[in-house]
N, C-alpha and C. Protein backbone atom coordinates (compact mmCIF):
# COMPACT_ATOMS: atom_id res chain seq x y z
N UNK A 1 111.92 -127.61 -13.56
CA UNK A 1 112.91 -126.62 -13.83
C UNK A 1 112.22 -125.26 -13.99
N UNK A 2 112.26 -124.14 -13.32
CA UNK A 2 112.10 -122.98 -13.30
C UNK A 2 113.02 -121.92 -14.12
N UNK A 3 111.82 -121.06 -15.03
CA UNK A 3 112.76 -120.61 -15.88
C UNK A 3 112.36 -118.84 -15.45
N UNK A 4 113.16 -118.52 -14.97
CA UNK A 4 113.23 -117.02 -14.45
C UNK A 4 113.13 -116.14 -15.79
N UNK A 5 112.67 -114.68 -15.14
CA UNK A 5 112.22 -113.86 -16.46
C UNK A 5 111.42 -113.81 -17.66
N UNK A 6 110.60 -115.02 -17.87
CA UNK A 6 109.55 -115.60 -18.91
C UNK A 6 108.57 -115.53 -18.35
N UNK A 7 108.24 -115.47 -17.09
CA UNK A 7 106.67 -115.42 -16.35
C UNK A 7 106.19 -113.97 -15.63
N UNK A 8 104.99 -114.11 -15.30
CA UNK A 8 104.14 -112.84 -15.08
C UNK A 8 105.37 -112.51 -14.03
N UNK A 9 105.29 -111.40 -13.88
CA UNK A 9 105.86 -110.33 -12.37
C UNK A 9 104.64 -109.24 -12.05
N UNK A 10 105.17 -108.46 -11.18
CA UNK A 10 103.96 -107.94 -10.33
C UNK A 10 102.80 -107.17 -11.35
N UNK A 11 103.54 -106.18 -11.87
CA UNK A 11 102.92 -105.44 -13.17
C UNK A 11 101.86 -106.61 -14.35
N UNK A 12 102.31 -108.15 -14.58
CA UNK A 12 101.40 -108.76 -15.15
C UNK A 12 100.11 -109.20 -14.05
N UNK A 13 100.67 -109.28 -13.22
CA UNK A 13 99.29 -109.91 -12.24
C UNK A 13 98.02 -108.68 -11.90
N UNK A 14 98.95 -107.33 -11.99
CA UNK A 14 97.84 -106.10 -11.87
C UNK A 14 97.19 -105.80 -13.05
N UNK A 15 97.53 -106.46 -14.38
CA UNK A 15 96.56 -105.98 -15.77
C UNK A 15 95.78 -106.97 -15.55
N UNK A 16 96.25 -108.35 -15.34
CA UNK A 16 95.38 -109.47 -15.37
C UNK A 16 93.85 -108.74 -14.71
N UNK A 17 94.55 -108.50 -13.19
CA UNK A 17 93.56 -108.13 -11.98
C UNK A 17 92.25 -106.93 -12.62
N UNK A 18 93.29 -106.24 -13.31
CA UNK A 18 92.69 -104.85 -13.69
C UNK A 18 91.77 -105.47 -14.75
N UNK A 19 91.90 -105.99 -15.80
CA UNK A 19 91.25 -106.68 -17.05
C UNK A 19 90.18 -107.23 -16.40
N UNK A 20 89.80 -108.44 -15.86
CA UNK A 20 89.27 -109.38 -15.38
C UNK A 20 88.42 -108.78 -14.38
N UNK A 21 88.90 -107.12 -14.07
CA UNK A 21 87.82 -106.13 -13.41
C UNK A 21 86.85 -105.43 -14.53
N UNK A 22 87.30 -105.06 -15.17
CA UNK A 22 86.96 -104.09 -16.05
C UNK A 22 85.83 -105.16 -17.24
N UNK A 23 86.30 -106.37 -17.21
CA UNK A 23 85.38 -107.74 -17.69
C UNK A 23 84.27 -107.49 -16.75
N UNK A 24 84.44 -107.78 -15.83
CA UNK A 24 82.99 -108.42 -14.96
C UNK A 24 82.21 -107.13 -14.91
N UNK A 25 82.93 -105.93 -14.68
CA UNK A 25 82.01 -104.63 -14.74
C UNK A 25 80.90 -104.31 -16.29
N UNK A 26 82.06 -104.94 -17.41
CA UNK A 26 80.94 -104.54 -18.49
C UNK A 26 79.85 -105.92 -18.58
N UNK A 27 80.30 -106.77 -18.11
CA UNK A 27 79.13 -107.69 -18.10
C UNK A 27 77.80 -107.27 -16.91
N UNK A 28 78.28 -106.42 -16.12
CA UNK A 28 77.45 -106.38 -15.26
C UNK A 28 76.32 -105.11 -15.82
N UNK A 29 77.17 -104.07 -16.14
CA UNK A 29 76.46 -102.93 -16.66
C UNK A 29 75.57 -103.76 -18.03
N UNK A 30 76.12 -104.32 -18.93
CA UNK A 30 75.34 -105.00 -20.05
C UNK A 30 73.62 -105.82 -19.50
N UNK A 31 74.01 -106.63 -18.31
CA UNK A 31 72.81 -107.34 -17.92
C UNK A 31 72.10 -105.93 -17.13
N UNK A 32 72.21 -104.93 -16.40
CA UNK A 32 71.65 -103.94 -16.65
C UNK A 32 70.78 -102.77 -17.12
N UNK A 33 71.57 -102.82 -18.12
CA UNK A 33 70.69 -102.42 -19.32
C UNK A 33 70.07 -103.13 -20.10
N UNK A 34 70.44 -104.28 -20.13
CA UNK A 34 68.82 -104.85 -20.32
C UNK A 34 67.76 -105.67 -19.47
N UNK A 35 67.84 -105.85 -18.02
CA UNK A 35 67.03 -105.57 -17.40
C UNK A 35 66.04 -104.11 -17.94
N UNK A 36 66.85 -103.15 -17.89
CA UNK A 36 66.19 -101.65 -17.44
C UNK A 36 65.54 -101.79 -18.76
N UNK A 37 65.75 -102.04 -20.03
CA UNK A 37 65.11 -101.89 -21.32
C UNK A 37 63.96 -103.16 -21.50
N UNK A 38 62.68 -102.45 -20.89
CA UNK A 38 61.86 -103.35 -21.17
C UNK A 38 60.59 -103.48 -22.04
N UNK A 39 60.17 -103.95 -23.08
CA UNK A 39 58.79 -103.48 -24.07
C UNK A 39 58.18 -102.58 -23.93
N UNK A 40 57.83 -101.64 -24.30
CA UNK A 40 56.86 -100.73 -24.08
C UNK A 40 55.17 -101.76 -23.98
N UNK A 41 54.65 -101.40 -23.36
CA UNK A 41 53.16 -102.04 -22.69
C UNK A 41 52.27 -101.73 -24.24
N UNK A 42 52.75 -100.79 -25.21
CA UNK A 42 51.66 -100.61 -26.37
C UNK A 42 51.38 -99.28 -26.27
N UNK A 43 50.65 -98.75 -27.75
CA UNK A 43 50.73 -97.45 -27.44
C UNK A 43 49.51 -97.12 -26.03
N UNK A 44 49.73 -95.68 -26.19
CA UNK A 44 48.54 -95.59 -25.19
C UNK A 44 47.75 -95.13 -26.10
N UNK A 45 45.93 -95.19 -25.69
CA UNK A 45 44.90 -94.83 -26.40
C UNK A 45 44.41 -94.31 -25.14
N UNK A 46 44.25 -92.95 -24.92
CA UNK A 46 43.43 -92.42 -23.98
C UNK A 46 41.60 -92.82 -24.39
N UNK A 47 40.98 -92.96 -23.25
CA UNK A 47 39.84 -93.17 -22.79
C UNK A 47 39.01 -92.06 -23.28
N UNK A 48 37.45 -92.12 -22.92
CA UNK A 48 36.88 -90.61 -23.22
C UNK A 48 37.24 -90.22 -21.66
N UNK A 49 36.69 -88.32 -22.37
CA UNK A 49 37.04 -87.51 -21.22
C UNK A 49 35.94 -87.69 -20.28
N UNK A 50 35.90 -87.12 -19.07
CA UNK A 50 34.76 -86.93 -17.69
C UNK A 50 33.12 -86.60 -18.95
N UNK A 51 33.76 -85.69 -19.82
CA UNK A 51 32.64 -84.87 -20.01
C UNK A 51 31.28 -85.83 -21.30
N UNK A 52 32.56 -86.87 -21.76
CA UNK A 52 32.46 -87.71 -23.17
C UNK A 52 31.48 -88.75 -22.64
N UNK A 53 32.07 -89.00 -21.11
CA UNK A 53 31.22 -90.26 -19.90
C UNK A 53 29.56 -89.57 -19.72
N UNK A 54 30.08 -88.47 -19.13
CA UNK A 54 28.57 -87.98 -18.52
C UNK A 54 27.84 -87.92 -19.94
N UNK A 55 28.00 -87.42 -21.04
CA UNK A 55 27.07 -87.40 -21.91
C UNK A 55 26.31 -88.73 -22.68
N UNK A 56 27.22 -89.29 -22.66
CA UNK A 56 27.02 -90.99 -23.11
C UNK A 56 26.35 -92.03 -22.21
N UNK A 57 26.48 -91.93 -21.08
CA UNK A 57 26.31 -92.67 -20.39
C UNK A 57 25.23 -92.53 -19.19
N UNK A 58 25.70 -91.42 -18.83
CA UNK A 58 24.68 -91.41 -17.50
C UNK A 58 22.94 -90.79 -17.28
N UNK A 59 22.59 -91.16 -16.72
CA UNK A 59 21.25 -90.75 -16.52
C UNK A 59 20.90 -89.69 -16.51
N UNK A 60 21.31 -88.77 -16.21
CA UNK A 60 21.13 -87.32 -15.95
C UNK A 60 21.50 -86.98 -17.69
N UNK A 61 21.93 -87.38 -18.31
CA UNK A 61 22.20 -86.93 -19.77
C UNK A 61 20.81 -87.43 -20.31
N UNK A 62 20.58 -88.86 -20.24
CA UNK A 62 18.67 -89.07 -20.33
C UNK A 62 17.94 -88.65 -20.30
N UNK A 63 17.82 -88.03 -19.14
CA UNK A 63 16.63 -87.82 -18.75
C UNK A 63 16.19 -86.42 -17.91
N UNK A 64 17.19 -86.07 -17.70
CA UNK A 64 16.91 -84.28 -17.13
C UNK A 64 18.43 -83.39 -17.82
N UNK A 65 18.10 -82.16 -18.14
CA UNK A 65 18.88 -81.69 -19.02
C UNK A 65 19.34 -80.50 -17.50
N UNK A 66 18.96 -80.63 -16.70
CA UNK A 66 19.38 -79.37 -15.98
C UNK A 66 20.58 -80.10 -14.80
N UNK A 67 19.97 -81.70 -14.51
CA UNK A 67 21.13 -82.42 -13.99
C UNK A 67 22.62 -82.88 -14.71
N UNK A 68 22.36 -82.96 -15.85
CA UNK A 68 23.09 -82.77 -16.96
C UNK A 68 24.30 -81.65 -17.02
N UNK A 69 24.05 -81.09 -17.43
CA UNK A 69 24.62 -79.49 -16.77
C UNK A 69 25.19 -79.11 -15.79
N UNK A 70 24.43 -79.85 -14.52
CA UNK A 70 24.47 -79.27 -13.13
C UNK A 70 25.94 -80.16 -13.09
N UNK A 71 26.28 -81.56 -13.73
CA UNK A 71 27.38 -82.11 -13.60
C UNK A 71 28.44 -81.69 -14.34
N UNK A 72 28.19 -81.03 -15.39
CA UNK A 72 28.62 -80.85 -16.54
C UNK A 72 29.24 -79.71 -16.02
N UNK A 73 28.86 -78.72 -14.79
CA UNK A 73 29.74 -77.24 -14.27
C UNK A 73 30.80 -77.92 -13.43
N UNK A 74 30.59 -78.90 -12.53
CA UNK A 74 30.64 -79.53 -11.79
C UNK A 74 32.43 -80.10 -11.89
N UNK A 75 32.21 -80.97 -13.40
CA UNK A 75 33.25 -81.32 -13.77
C UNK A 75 34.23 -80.15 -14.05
N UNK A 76 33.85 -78.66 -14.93
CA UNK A 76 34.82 -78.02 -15.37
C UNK A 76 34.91 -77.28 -13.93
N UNK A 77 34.27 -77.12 -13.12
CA UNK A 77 34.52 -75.92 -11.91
C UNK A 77 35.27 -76.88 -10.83
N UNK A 78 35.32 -77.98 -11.27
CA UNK A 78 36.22 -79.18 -10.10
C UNK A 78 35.95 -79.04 -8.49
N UNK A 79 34.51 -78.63 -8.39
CA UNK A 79 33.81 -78.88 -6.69
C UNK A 79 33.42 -80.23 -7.22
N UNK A 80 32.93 -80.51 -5.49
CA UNK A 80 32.42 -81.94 -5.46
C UNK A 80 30.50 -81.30 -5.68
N UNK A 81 30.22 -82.30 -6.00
CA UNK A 81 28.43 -81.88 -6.34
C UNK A 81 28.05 -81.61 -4.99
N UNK A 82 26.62 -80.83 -4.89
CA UNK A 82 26.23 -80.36 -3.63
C UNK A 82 24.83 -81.34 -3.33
N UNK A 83 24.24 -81.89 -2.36
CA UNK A 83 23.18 -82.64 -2.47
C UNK A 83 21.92 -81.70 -1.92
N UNK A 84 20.96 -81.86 -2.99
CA UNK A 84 20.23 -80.78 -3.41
C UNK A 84 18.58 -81.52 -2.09
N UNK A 85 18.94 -82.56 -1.91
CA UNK A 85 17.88 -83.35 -1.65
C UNK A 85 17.69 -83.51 0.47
């Protein structure tokens, strides 16, 4: 038995439609954003500088004070070194 006037008509089937849109969109934007929100990797701790390396480390800081230097312009004047040899 069919009971006329108690069930959806066109206007209920377009909120349904509309709802059940407006659902899947915020679920979609939600997995979204958190994809996109991901840990930060940690803070950063910068390294030493070019200048912190050459003095610590390299040979020319050892053992000749004029090669030393000669890298040491090198780095702040940003040419490539010239080969002296």
């Amino acid at each position: 038995m069919y009971m006329y006037g108690h069930g959806m008509n066109g206007w209920g089937y377009a909120f349904m439609a509309l709802g059940t849109l407006g659902f899947w969109t915020l679920v979609a934007i939600a997995a979204v954003a958190l994809v996109r929100r991901r840990p930060a990797a940690g803070p950063h701790v910068p390294g030493p500088s070019p200048q912190q390396l050459l003095a610590s480390g390299s040979r020319a800081a050892r053992s000749d004070d004029d090669e030393y230097y000669r890298g040491l312009g090198t780095l702040e004047q940003g040419e490539p070194p010239h080969k002296t040899r």
